[in-house]
C-alpha atoms as a PDB file:
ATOM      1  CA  UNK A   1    -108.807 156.846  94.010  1.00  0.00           C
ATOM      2  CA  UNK A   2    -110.967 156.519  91.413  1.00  0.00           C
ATOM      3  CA  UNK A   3    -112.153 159.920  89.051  1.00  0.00           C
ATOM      4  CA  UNK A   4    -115.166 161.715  89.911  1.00  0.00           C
ATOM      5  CA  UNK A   5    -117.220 161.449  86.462  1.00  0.00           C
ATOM      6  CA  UNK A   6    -119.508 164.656  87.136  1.00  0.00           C
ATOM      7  CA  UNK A   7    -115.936 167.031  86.443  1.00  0.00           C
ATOM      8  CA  UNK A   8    -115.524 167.032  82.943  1.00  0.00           C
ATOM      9  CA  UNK A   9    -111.922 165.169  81.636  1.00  0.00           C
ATOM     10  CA  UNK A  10    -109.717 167.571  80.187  1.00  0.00           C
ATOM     11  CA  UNK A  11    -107.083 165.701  77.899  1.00  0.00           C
ATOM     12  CA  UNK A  12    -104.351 167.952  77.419  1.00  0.00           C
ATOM     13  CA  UNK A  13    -102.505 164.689  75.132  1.00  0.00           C
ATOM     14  CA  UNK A  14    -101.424 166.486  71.951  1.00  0.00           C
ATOM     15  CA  UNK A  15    -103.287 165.618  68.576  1.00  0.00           C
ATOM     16  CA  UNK A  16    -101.269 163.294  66.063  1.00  0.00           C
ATOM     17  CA  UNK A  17     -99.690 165.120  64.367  1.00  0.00           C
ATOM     18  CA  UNK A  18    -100.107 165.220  60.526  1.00  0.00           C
ATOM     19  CA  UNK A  19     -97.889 164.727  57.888  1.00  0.00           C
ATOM     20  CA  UNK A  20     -96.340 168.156  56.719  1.00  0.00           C
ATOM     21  CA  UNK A  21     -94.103 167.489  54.079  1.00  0.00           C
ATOM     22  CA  UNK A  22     -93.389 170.451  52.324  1.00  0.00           C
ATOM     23  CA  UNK A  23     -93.947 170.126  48.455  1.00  0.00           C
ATOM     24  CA  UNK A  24     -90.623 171.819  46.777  1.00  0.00           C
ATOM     25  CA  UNK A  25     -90.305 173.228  43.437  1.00  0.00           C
ATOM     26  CA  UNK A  26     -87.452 171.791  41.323  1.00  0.00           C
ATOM     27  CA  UNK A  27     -85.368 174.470  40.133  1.00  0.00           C
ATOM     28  CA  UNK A  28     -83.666 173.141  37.342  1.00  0.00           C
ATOM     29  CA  UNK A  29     -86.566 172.260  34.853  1.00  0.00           C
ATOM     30  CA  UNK A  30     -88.386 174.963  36.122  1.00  0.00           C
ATOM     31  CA  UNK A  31     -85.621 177.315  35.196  1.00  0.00           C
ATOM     32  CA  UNK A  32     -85.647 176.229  31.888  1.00  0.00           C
ATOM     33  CA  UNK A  33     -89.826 177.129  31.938  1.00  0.00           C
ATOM     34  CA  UNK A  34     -89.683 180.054  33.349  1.00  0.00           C
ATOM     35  CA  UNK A  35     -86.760 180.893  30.356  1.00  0.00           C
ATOM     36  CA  UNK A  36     -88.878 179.811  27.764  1.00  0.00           C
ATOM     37  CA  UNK A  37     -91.907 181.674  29.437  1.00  0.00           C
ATOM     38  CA  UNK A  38     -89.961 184.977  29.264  1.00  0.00           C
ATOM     39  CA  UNK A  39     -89.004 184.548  25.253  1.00  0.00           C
ATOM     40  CA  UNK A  40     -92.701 184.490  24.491  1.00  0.00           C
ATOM     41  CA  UNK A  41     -93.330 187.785  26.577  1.00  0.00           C
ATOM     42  CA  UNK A  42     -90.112 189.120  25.080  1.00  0.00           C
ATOM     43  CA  UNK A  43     -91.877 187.898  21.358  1.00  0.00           C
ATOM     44  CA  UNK A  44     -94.628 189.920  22.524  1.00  0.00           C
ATOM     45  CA  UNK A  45     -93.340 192.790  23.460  1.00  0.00           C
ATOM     46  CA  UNK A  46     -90.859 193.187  20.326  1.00  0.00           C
ATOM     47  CA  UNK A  47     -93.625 192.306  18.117  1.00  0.00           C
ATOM     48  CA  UNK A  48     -95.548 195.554  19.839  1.00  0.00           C
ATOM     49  CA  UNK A  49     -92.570 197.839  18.858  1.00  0.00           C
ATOM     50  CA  UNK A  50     -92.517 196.572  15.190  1.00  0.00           C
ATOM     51  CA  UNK A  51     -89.260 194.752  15.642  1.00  0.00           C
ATOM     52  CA  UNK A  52     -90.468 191.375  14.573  1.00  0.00           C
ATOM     53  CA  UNK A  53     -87.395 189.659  13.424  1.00  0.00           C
ATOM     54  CA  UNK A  54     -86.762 189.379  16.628  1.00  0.00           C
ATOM     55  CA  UNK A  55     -89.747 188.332  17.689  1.00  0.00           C
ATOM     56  CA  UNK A  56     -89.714 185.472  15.635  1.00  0.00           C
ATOM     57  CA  UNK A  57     -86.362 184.755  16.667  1.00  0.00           C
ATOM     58  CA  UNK A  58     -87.515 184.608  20.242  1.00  0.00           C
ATOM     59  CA  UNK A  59     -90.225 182.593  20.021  1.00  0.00           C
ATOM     60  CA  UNK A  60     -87.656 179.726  18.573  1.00  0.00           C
ATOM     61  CA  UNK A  61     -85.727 180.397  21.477  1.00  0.00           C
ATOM     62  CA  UNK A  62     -88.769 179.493  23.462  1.00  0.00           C
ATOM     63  CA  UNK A  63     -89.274 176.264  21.854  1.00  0.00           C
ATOM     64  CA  UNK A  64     -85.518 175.303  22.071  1.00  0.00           C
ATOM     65  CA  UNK A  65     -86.085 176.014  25.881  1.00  0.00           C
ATOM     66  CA  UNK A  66     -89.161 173.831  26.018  1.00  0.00           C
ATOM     67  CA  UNK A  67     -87.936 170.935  24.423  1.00  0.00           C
ATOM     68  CA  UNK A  68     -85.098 170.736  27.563  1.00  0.00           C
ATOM     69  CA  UNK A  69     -87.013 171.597  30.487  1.00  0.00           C
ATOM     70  CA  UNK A  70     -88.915 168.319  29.722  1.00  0.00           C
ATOM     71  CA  UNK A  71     -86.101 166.001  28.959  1.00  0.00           C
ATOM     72  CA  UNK A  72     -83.827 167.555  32.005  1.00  0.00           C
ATOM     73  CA  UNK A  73     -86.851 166.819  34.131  1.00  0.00           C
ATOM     74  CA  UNK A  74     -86.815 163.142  32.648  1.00  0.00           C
ATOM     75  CA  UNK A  75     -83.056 162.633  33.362  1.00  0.00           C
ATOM     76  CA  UNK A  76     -82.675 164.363  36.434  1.00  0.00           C
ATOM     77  CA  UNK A  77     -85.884 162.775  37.828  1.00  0.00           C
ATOM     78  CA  UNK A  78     -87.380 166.099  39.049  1.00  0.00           C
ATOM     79  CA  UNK A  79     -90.700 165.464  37.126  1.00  0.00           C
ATOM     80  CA  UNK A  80     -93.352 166.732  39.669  1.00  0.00           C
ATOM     81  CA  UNK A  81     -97.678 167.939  38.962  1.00  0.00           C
ATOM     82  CA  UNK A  82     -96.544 171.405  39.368  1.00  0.00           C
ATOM     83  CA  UNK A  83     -93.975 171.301  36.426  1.00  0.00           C
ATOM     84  CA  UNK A  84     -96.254 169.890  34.281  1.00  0.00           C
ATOM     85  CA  UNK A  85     -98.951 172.719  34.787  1.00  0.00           C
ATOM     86  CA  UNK A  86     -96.564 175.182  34.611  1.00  0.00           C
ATOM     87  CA  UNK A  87     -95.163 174.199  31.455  1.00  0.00           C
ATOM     88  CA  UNK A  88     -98.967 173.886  30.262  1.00  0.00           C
ATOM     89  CA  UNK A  89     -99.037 177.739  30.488  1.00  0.00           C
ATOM     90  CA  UNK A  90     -95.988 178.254  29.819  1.00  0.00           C
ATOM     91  CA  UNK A  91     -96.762 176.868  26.197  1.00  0.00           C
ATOM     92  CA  UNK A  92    -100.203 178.878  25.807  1.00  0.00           C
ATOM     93  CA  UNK A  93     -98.302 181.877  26.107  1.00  0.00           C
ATOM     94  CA  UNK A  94     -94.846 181.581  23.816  1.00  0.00           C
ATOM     95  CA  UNK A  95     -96.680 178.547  21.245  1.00  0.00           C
ATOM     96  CA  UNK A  96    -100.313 179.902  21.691  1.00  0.00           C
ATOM     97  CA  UNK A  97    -100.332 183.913  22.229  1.00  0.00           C
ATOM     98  CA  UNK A  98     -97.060 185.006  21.199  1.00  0.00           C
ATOM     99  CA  UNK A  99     -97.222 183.695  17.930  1.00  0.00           C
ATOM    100  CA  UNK A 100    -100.954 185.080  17.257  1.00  0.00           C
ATOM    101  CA  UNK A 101     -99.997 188.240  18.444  1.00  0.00           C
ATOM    102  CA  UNK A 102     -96.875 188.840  16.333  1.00  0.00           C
ATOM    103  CA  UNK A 103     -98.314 187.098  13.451  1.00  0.00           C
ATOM    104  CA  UNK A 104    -101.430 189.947  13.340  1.00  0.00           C
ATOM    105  CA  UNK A 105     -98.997 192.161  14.032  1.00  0.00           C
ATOM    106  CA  UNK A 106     -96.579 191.690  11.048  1.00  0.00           C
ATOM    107  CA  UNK A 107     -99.342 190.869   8.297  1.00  0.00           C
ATOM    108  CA  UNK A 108    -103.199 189.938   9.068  1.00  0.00           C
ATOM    109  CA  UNK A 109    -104.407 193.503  10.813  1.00  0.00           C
ATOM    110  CA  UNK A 110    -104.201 194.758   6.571  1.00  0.00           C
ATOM    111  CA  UNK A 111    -107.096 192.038   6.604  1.00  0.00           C
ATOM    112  CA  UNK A 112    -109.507 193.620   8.875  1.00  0.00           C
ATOM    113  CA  UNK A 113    -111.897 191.202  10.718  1.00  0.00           C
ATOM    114  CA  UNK A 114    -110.499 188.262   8.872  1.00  0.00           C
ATOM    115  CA  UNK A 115    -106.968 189.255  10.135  1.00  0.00           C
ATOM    116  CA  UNK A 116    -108.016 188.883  14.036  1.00  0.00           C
ATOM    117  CA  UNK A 117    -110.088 185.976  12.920  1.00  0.00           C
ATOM    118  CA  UNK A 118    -107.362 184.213  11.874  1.00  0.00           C
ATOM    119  CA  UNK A 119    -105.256 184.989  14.775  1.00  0.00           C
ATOM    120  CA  UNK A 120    -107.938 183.599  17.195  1.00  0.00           C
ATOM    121  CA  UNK A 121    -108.421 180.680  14.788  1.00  0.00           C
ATOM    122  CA  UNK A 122    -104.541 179.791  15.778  1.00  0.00           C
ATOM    123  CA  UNK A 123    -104.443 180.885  19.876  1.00  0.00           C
ATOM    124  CA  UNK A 124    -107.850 178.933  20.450  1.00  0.00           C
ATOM    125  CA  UNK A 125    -106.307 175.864  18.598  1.00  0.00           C
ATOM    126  CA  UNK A 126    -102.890 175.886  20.677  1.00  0.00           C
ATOM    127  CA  UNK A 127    -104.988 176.566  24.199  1.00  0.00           C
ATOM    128  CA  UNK A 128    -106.970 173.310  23.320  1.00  0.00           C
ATOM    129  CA  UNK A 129    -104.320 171.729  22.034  1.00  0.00           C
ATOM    130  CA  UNK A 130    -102.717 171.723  25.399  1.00  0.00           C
ATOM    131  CA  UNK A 131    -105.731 171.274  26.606  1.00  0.00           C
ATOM    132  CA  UNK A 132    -106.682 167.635  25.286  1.00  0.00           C
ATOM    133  CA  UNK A 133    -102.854 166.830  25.669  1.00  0.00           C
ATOM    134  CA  UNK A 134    -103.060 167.163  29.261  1.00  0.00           C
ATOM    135  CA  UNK A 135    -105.813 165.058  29.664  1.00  0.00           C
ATOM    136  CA  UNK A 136    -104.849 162.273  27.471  1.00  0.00           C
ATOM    137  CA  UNK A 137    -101.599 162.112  28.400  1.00  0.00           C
ATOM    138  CA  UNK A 138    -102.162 158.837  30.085  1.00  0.00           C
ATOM    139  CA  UNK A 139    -104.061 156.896  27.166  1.00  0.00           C
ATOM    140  CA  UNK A 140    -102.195 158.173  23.869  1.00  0.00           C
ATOM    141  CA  UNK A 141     -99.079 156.236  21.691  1.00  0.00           C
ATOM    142  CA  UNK A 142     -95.974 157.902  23.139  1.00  0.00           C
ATOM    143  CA  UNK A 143     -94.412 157.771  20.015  1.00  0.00           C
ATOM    144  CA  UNK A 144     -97.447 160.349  18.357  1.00  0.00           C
ATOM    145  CA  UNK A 145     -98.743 163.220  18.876  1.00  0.00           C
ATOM    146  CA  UNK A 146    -102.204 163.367  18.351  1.00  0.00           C
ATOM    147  CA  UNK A 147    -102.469 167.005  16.387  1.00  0.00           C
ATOM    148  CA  UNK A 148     -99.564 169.113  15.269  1.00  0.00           C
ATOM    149  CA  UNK A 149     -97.688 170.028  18.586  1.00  0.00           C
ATOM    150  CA  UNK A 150     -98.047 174.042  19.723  1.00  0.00           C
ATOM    151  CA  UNK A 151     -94.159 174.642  19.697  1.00  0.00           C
ATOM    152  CA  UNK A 152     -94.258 173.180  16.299  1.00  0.00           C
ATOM    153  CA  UNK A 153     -97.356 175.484  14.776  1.00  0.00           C
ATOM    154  CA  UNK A 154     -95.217 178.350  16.743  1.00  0.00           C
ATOM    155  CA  UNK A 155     -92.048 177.706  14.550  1.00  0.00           C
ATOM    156  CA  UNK A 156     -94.202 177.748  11.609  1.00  0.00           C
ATOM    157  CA  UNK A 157     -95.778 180.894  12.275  1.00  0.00           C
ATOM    158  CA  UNK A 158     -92.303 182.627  13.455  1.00  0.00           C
ATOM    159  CA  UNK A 159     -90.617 180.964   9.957  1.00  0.00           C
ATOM    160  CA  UNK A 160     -92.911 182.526   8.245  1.00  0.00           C
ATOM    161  CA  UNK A 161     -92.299 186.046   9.430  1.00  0.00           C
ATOM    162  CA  UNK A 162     -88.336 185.471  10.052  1.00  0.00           C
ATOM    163  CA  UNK A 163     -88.522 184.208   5.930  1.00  0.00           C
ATOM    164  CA  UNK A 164     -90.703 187.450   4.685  1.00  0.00           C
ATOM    165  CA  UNK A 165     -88.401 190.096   6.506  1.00  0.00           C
ATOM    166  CA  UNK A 166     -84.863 188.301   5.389  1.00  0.00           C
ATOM    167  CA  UNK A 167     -86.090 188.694   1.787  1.00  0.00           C
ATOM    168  CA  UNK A 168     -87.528 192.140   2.797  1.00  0.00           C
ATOM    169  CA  UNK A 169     -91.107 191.426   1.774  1.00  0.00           C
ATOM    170  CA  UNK A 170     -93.638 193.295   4.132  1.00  0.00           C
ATOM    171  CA  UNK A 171     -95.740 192.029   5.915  1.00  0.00           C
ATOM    172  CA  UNK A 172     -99.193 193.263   3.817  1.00  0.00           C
ATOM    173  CA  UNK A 173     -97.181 191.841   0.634  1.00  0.00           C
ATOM    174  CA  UNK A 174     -97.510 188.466   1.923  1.00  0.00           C
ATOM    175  CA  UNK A 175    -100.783 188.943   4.225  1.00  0.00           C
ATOM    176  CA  UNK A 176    -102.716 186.344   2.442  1.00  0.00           C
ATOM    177  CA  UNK A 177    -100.239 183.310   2.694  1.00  0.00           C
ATOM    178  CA  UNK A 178    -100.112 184.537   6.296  1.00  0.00           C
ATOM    179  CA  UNK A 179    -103.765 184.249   6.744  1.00  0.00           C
ATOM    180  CA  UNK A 180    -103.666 180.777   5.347  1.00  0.00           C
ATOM    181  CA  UNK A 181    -100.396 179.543   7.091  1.00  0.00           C
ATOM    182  CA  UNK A 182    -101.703 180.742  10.477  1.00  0.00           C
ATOM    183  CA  UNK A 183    -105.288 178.640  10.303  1.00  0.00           C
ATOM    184  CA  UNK A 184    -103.360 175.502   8.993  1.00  0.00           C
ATOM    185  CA  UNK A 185    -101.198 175.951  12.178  1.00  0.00           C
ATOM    186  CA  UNK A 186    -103.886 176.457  13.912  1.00  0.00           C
ATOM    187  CA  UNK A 187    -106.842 173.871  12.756  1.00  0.00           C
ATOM    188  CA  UNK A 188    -104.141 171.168  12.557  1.00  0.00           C
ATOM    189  CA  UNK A 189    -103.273 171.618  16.015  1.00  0.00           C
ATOM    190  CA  UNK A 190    -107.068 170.312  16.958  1.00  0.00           C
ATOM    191  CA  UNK A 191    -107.241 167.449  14.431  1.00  0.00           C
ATOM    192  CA  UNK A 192    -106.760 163.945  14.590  1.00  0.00           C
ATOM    193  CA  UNK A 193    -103.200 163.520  12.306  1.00  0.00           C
ATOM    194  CA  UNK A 194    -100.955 161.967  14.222  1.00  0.00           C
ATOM    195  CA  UNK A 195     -97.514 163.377  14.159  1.00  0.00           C
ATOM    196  CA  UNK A 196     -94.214 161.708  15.129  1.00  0.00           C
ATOM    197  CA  UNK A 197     -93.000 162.787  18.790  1.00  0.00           C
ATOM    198  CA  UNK A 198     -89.765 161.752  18.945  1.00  0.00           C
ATOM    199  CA  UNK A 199     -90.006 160.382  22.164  1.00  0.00           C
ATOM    200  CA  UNK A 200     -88.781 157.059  21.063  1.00  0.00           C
ATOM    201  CA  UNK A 201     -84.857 158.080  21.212  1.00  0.00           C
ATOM    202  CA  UNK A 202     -82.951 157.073  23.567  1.00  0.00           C
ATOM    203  CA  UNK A 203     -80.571 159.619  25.235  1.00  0.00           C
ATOM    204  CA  UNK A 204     -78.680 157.787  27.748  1.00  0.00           C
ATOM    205  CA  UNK A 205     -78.326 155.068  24.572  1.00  0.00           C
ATOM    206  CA  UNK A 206     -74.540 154.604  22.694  1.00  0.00           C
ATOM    207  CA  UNK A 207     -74.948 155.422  19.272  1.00  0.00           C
ATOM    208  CA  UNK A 208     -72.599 154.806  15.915  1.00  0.00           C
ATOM    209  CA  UNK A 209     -69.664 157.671  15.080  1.00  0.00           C
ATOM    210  CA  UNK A 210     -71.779 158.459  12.618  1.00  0.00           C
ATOM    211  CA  UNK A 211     -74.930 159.897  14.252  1.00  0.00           C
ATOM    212  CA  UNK A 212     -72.472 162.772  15.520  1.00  0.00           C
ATOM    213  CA  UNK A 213     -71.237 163.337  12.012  1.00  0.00           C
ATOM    214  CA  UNK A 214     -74.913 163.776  10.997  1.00  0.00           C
ATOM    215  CA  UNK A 215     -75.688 165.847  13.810  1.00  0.00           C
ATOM    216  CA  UNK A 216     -72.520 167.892  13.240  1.00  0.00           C
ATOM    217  CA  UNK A 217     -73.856 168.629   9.244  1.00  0.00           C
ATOM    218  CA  UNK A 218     -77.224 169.280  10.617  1.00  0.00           C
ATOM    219  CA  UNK A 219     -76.040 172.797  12.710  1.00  0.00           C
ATOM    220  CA  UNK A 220     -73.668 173.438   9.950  1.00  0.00           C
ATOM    221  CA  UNK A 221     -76.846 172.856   7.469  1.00  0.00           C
ATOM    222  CA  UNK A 222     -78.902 175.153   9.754  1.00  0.00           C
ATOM    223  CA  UNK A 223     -76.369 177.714  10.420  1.00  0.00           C
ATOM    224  CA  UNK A 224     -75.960 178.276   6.841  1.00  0.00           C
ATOM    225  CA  UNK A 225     -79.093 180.063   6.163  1.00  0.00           C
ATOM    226  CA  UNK A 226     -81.404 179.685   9.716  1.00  0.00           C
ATOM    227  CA  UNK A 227     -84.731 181.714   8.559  1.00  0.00           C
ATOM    228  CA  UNK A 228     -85.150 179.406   5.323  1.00  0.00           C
ATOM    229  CA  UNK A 229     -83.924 175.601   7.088  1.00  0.00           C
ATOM    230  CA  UNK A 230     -85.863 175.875   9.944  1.00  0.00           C
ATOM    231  CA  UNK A 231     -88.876 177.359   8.091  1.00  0.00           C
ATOM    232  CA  UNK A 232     -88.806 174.241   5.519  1.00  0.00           C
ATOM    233  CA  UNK A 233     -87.994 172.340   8.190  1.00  0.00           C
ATOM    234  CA  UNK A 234     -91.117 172.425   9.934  1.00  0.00           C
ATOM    235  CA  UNK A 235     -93.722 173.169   6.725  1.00  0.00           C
ATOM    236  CA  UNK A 236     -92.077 169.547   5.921  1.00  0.00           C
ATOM    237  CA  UNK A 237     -92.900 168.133   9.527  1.00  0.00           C
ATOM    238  CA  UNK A 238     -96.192 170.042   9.398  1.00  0.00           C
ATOM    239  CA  UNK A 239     -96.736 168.304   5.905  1.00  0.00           C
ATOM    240  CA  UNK A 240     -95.624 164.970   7.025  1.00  0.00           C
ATOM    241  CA  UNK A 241     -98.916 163.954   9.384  1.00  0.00           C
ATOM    242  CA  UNK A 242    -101.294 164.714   6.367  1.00  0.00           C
ATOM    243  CA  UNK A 243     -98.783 162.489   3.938  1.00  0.00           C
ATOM    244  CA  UNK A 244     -98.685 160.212   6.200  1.00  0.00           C
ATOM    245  CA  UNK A 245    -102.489 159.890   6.907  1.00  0.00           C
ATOM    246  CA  UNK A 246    -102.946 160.007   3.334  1.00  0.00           C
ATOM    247  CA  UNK A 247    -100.804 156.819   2.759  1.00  0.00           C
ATOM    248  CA  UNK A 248    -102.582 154.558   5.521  1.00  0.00           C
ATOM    249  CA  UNK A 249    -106.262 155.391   3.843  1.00  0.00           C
ATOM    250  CA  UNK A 250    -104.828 154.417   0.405  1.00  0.00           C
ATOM    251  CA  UNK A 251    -103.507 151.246   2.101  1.00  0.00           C
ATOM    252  CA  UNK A 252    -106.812 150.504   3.801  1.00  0.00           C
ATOM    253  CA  UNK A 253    -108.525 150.810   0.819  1.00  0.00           C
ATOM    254  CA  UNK A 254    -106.419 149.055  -1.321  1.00  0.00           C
ATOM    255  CA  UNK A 255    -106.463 146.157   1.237  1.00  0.00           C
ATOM    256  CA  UNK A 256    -110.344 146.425   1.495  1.00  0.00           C
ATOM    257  CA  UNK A 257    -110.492 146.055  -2.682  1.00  0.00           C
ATOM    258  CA  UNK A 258    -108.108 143.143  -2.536  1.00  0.00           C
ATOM    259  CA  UNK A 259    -110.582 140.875  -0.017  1.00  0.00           C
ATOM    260  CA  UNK A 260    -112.344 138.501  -1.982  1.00  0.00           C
ATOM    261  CA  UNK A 261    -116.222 138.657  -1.684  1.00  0.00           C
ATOM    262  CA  UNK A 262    -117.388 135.678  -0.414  1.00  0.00           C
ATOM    263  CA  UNK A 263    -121.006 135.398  -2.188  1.00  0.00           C
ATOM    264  CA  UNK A 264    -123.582 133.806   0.196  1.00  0.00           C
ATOM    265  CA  UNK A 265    -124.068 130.196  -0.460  1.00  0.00           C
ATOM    266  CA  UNK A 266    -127.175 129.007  -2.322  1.00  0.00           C
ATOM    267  CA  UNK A 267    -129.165 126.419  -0.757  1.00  0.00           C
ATOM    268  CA  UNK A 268    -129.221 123.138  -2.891  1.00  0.00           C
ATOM    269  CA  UNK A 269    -132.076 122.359  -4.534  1.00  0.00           C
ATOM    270  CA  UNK A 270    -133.712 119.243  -2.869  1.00  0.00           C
ATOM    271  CA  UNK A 271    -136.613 119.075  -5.796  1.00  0.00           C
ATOM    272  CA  UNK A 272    -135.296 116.141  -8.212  1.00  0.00           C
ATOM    273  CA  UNK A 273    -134.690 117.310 -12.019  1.00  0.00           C
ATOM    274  CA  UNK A 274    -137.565 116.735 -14.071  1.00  0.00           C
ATOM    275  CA  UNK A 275    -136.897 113.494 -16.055  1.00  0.00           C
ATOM    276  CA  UNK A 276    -136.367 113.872 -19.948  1.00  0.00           C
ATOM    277  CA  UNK A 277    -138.648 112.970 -22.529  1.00  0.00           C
ATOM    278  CA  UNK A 278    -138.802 109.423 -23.046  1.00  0.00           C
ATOM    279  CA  UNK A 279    -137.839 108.298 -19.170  1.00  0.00           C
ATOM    280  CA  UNK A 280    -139.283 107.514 -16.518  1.00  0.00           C
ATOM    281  CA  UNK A 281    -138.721 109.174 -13.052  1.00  0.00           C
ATOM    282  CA  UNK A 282    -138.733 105.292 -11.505  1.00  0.00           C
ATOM    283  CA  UNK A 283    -135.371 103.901 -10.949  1.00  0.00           C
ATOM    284  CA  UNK A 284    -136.928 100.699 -11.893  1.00  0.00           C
ATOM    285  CA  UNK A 285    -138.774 100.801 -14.825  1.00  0.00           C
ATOM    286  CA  UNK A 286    -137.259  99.703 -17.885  1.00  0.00           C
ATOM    287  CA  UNK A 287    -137.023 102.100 -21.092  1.00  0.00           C
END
């Protein structure tokens, strides 16, 4: 019996259904994030009550925390879109605002409007920082970054005011050297030195006995006086891309004066020499 076509065809056959794959959130690396987000607020917040040695302590804390959510996330293979973003603001708050914040704080408000200046100098610098970062993650040497990293400009800052307090200088004392410290952080963040990343070691790689020895003397080196090792530690690293920079233009230069200079050939002169006194200009005449 065939269908009558005037009475409308009611399909009652399901639609395909759609892929609905849940997108999870990785705990682990995330963890570590979310750890290192919370020592920037906690920077914040001591730096508000006047307690900034351990502010500055925090916000190392931070970057120790940020340097392992990334390589967990690498090892574990748990590297997912969402980690990355998070991290990205993660960052702009312990490496961008925490430091500015504690920084103005502890020395630059005695500087009225160039205090704040200053301060905004360094948190816009770390916000575009991350910024280009994210969007040239895909076309930049590995083994460089391009710009002092934010966690790196951080520890700087945080040295800085960890140093002053251990030696019990104030924070107006030393207000000036703050106010130039903090826009060298924070202009070298934005420029084009390229800094070494680190990314080229290995971690799943055997190395020699004595790696671990040197490792071993590095924490002893550090533990013996923190505020002052990891303060010189990183003006050194901050130092290096500008040393560094400087080098290769010398080089260039010096390989651009030792080219030879090729001087344009003349064109020969096709007009025959004018014949001396006493000659003729035909081969065949006789003198």
């Amino acid at each position: 019996m065939e269908a009558n076509p005037n009475v409308p065809h009611n399909d009652h056959t399901p639609p395909p259904l759609m892929d609905k794959r849940r997108r999870g959130i990785y705990i682990l690396p995330n963890l570590f994030t979310t750890a290192a987000l919370f020592a920037g607020f906690y920077a914040i917040v001591q730096a508000m009550n006047d307690r900034f040695e351990y502010a500055a302590v925090a916000i190392f804390v931070a970057m120790v925390l940020d340097g392992l959510d990334g390589r967990i996330a690498r090892l574990t293979n748990t590297q997912s879109d969402f980690g990355a973003e998070y991290d990205s603001l993660s960052d702009m708050v312990s490496f961008g605002a925490a430091p500015a914040l504690v920084m103005y704080e502890w020395a630059l408000q005695d500087l009225g409007k160039l205090g704040w200046i200053a301060a905004f100098i360094y948190c816009a610098g770390a916000a575009l920082r991350l910024a280009r970062f994210n969007t040239n993650i895909d076309v930049v040497d590995k083994r460089y970054f391009q710009g002092l990293p934010s966690p790196a400009a951080a520890a700087l800052v945080a040295g800085m005011v960890w140093v002053g307090i251990d030696n019990g200088f104030a924070g107006d004392e030393l207000r000036w050297y703050a106010a130039v410290l903090t826009i060298f952080a924070g202009v070298s963040m934005v420029s084009n030195v390229l800094f070494w990343s680190g990314k080229s070691i290995n971690l799943r790689k055997s190395v020699p006995f004595i790696v671990l020895i040197a490792l071993v003397l590095a924490f002893a080196l550090i533990s013996s006086y923190p505020p002052g090792i990891l303060f010189g530690l990183f003006l050194v690293y901050a130092t290096s891309g500008y040393l560094v920079a400087a080098l290769r233009w010398r080089k260039r230069k010096l390989n651009r004066q030792d080219q030879p200079v090729v001087a344009p050939s003349a064109q020969e002169d096709e007009t025959p020499a004018a014949p001396e006194e006493g000659t003729s200009s035909d081969p065949g005449s006789k003198p």
